[in-house]
PDB file of N, CA and C in Angstrom:
ATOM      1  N   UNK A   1       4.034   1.045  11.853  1.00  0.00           N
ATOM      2  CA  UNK A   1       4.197   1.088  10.429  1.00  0.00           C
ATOM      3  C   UNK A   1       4.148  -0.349   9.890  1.00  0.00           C
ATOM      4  N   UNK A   2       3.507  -0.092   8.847  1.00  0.00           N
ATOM      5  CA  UNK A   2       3.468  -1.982   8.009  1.00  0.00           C
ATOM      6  C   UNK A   2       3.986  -1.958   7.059  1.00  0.00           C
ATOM      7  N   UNK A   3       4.319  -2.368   6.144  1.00  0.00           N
ATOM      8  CA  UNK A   3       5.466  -2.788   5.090  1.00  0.00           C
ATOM      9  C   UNK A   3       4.556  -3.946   4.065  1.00  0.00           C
ATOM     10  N   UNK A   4       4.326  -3.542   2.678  1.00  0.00           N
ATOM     11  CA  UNK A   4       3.644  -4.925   2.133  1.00  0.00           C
ATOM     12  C   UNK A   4       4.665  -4.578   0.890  1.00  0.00           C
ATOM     13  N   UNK A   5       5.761  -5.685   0.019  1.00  0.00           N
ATOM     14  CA  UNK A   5       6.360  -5.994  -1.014  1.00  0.00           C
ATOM     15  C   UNK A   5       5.366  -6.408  -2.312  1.00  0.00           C
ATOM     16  N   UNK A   6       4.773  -5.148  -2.972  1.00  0.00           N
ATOM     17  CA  UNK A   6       4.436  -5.976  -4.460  1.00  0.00           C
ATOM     18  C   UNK A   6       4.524  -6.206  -5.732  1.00  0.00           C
ATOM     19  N   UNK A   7       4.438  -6.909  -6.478  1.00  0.00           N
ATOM     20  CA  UNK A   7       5.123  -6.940  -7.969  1.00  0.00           C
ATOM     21  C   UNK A   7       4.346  -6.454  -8.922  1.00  0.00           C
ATOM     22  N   UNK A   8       5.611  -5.587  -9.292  1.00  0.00           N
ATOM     23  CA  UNK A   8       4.926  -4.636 -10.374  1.00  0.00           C
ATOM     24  C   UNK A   8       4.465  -5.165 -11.399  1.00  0.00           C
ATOM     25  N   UNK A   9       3.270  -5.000 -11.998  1.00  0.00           N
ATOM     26  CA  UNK A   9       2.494  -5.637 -13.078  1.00  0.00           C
ATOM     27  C   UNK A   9       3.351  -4.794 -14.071  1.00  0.00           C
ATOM     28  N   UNK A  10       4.458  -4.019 -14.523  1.00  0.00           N
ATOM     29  CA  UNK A  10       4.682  -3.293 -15.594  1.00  0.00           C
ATOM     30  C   UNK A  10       5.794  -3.827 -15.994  1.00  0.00           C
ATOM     31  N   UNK A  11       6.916  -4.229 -15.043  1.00  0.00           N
ATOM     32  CA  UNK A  11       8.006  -4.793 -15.390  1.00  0.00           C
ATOM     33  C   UNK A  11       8.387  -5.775 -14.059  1.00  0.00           C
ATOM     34  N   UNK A  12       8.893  -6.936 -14.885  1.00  0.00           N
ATOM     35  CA  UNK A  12       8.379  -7.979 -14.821  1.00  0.00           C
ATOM     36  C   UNK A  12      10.191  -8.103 -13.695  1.00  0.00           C
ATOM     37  N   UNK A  13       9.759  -8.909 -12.281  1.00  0.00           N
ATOM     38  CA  UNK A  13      10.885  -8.815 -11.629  1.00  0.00           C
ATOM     39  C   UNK A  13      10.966  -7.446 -10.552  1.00  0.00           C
ATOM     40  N   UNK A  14      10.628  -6.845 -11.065  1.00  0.00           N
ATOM     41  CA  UNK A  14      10.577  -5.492 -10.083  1.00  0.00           C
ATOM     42  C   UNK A  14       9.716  -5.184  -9.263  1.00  0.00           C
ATOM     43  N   UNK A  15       9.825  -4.688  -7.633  1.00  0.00           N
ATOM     44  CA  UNK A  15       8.708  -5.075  -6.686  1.00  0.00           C
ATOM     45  C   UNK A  15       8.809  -3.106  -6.520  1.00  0.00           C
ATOM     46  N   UNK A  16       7.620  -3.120  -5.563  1.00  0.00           N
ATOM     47  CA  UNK A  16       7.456  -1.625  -4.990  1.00  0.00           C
ATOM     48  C   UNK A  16       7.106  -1.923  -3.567  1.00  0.00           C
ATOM     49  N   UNK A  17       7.293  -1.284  -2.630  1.00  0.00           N
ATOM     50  CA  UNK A  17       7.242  -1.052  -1.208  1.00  0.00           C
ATOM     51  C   UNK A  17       6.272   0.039  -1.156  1.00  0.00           C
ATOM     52  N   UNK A  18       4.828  -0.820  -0.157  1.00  0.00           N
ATOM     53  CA  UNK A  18       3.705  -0.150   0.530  1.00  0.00           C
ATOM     54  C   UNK A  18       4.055  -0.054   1.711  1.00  0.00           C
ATOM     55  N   UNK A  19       3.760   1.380   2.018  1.00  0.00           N
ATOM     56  CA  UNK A  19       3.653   1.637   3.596  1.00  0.00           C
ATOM     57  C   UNK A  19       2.966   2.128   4.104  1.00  0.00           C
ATOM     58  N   UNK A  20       1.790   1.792   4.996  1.00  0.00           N
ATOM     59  CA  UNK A  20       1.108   2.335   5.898  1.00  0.00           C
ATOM     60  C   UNK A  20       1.321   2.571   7.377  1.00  0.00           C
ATOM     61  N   UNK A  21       1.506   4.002   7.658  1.00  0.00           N
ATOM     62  CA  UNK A  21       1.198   4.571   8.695  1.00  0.00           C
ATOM     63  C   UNK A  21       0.200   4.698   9.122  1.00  0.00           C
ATOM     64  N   UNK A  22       0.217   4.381  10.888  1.00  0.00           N
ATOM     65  CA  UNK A  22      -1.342   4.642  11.172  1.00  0.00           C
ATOM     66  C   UNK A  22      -0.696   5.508  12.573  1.00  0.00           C
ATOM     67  N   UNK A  23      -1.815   6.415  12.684  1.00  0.00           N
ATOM     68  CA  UNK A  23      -1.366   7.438  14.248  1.00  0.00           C
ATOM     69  C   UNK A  23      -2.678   7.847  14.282  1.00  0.00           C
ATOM     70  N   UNK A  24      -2.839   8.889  15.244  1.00  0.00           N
ATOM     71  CA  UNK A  24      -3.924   9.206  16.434  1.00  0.00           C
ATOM     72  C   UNK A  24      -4.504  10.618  15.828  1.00  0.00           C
ATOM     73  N   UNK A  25      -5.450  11.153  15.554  1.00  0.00           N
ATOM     74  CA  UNK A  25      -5.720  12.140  15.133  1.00  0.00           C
ATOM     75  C   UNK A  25      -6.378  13.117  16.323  1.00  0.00           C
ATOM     76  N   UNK A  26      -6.307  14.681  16.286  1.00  0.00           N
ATOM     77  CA  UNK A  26      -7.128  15.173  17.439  1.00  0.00           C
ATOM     78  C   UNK A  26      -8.128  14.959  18.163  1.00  0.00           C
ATOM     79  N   UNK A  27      -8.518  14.152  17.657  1.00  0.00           N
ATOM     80  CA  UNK A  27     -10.140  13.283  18.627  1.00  0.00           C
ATOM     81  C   UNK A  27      -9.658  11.560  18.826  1.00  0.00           C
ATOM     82  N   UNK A  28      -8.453  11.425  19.190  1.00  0.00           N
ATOM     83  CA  UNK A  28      -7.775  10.275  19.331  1.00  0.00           C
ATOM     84  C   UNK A  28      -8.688   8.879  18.272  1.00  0.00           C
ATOM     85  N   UNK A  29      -8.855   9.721  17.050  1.00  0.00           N
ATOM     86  CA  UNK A  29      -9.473   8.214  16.077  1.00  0.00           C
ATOM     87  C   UNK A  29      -7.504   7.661  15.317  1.00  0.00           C
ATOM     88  N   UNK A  30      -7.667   6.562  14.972  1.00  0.00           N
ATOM     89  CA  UNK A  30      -6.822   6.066  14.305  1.00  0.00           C
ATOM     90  C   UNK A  30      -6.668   6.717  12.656  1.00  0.00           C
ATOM     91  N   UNK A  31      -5.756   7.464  12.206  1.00  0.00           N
ATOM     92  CA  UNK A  31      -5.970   7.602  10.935  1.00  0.00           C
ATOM     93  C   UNK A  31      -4.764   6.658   9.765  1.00  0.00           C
ATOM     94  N   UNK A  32      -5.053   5.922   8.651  1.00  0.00           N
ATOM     95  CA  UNK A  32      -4.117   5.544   8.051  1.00  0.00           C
ATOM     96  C   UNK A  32      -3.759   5.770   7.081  1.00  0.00           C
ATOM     97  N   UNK A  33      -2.214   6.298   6.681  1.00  0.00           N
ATOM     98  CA  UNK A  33      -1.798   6.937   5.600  1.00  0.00           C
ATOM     99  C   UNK A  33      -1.039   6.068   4.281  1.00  0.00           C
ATOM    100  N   UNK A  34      -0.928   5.561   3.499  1.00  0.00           N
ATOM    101  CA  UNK A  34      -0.436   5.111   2.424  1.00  0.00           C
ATOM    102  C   UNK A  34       0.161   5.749   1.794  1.00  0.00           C
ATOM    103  N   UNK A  35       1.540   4.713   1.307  1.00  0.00           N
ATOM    104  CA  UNK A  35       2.526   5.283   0.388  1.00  0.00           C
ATOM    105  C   UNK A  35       3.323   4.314  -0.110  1.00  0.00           C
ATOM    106  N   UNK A  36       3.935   4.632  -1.464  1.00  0.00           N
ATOM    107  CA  UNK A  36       4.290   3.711  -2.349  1.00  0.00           C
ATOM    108  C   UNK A  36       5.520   4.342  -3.243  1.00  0.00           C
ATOM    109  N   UNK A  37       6.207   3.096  -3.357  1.00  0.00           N
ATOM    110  CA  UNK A  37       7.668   3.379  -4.287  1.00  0.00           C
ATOM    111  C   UNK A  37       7.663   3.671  -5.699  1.00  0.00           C
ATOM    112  N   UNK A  38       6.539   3.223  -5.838  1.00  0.00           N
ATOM    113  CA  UNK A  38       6.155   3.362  -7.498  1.00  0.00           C
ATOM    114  C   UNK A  38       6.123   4.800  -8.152  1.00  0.00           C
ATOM    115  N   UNK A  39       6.681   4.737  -9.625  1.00  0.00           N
ATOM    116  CA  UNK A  39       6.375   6.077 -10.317  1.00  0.00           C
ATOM    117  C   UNK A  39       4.923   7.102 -10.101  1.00  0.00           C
ATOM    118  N   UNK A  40       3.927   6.088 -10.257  1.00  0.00           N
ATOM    119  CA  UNK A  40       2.601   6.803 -10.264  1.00  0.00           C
ATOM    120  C   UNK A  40       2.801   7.177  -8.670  1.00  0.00           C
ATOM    121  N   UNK A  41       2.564   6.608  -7.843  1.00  0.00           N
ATOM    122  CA  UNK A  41       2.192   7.456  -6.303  1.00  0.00           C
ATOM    123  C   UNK A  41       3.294   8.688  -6.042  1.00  0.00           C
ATOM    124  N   UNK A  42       4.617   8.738  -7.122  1.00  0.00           N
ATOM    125  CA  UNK A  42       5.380   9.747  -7.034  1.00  0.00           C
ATOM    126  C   UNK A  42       4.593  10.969  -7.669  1.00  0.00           C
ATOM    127  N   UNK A  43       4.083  10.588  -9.243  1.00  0.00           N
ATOM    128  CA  UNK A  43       3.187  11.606 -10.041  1.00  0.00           C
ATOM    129  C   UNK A  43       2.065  11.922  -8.970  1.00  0.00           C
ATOM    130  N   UNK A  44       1.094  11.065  -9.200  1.00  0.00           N
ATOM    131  CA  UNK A  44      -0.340  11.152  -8.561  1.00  0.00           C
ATOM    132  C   UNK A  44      -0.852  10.901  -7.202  1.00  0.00           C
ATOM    133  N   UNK A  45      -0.098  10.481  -6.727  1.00  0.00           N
ATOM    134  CA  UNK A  45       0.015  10.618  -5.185  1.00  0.00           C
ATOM    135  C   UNK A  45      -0.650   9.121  -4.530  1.00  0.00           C
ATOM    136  N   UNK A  46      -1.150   8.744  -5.515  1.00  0.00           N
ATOM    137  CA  UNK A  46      -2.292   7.697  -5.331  1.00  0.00           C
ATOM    138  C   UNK A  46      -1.394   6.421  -6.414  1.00  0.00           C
ATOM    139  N   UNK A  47      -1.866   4.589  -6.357  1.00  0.00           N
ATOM    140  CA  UNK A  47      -1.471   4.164  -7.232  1.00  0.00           C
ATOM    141  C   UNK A  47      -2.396   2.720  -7.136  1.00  0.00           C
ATOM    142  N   UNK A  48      -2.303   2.105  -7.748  1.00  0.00           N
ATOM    143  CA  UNK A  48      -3.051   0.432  -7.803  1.00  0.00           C
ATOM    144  C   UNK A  48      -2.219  -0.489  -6.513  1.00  0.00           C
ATOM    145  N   UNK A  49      -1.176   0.094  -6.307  1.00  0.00           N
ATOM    146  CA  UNK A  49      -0.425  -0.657  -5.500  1.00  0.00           C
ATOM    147  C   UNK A  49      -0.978  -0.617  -3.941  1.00  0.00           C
ATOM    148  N   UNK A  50      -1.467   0.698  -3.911  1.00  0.00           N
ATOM    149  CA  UNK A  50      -1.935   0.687  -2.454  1.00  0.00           C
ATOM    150  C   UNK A  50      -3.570   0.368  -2.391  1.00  0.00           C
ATOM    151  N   UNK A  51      -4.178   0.742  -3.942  1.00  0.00           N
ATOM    152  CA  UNK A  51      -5.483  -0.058  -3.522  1.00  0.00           C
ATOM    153  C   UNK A  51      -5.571  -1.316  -3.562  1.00  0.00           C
ATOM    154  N   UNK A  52      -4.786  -1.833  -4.097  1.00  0.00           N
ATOM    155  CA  UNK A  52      -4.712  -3.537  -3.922  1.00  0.00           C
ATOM    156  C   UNK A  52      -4.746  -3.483  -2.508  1.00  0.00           C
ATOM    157  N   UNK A  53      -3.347  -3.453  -1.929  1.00  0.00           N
ATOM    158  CA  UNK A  53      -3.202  -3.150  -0.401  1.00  0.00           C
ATOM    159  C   UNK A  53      -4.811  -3.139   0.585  1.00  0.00           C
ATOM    160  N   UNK A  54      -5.111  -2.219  -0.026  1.00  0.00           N
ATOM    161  CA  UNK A  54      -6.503  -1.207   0.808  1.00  0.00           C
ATOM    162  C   UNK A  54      -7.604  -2.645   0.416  1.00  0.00           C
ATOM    163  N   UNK A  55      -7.908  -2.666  -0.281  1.00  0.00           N
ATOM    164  CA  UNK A  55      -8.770  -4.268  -0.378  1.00  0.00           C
ATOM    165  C   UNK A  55      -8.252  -5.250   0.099  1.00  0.00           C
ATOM    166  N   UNK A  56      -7.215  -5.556   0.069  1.00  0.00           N
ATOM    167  CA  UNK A  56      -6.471  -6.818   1.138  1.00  0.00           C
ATOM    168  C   UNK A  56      -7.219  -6.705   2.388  1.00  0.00           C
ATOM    169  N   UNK A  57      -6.530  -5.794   2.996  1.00  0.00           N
ATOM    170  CA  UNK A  57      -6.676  -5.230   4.150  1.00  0.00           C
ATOM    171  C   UNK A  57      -8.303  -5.264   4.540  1.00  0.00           C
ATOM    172  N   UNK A  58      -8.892  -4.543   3.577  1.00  0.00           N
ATOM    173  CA  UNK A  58     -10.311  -4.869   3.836  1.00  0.00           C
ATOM    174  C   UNK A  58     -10.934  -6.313   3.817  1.00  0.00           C
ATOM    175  N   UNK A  59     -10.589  -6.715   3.255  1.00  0.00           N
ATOM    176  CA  UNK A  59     -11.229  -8.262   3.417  1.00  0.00           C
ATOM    177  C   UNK A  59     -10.551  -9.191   4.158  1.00  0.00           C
ATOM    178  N   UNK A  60      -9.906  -8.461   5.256  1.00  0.00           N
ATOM    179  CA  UNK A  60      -9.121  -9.116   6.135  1.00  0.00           C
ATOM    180  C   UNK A  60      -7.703 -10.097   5.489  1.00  0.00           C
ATOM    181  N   UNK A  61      -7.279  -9.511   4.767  1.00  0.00           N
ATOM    182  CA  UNK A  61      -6.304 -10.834   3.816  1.00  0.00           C
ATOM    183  C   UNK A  61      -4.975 -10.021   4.474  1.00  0.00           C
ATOM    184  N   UNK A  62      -3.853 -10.524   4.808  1.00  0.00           N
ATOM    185  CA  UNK A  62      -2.477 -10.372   5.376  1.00  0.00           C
ATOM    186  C   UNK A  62      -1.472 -10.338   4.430  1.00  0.00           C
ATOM    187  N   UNK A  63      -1.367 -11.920   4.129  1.00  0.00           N
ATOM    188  CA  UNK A  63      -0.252 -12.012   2.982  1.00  0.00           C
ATOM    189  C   UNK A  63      -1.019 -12.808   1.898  1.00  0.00           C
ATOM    190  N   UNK A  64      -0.780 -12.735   0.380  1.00  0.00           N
ATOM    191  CA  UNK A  64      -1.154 -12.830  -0.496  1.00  0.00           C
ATOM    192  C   UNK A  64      -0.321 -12.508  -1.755  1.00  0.00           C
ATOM    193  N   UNK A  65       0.186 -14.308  -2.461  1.00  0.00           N
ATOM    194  CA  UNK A  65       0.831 -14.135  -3.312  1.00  0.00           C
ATOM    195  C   UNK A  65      -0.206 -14.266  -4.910  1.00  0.00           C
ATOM    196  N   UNK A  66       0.321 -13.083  -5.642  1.00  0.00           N
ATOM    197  CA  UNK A  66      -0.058 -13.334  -7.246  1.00  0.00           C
ATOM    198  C   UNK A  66       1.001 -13.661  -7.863  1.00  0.00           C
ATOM    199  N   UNK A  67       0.753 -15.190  -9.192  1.00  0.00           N
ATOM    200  CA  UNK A  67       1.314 -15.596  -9.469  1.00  0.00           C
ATOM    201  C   UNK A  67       0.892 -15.695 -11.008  1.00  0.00           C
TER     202      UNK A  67
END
């Protein structure tokens, strides 16, 4: 499990917690699951917080502060 802390663009001071799970699917591929503290990924299941995340990740980036 990975853990990424990010700041909410809505209110100012307040962070949300990304988490990705990754495990083994029936044909032993890696699958990875995302999830987030934020209101929207509670509504919509989905949020900006984890596609930020998901582009990090893709362009190989680890840690990354916005300021």
């Amino acid at each position: 499990m990975i853990r990424w802390e990010i700041a909410s663009l809505s209110n100012k001071g307040e962070t949300h917690e990304v988490v990705a799970e990754i495990h083994s699917d029936e044909l032993g591929r890696d699958v990875e699951r995302f999830f987030c503290t934020c209101p929207g990924y509670t509504y919509r299941g989905d949020c900006r917080h984890i596609t930020l995340t998901q582009q990090w990740l893709g362009e190989g980036l680890r840690t990354m502060v916005i300021e």
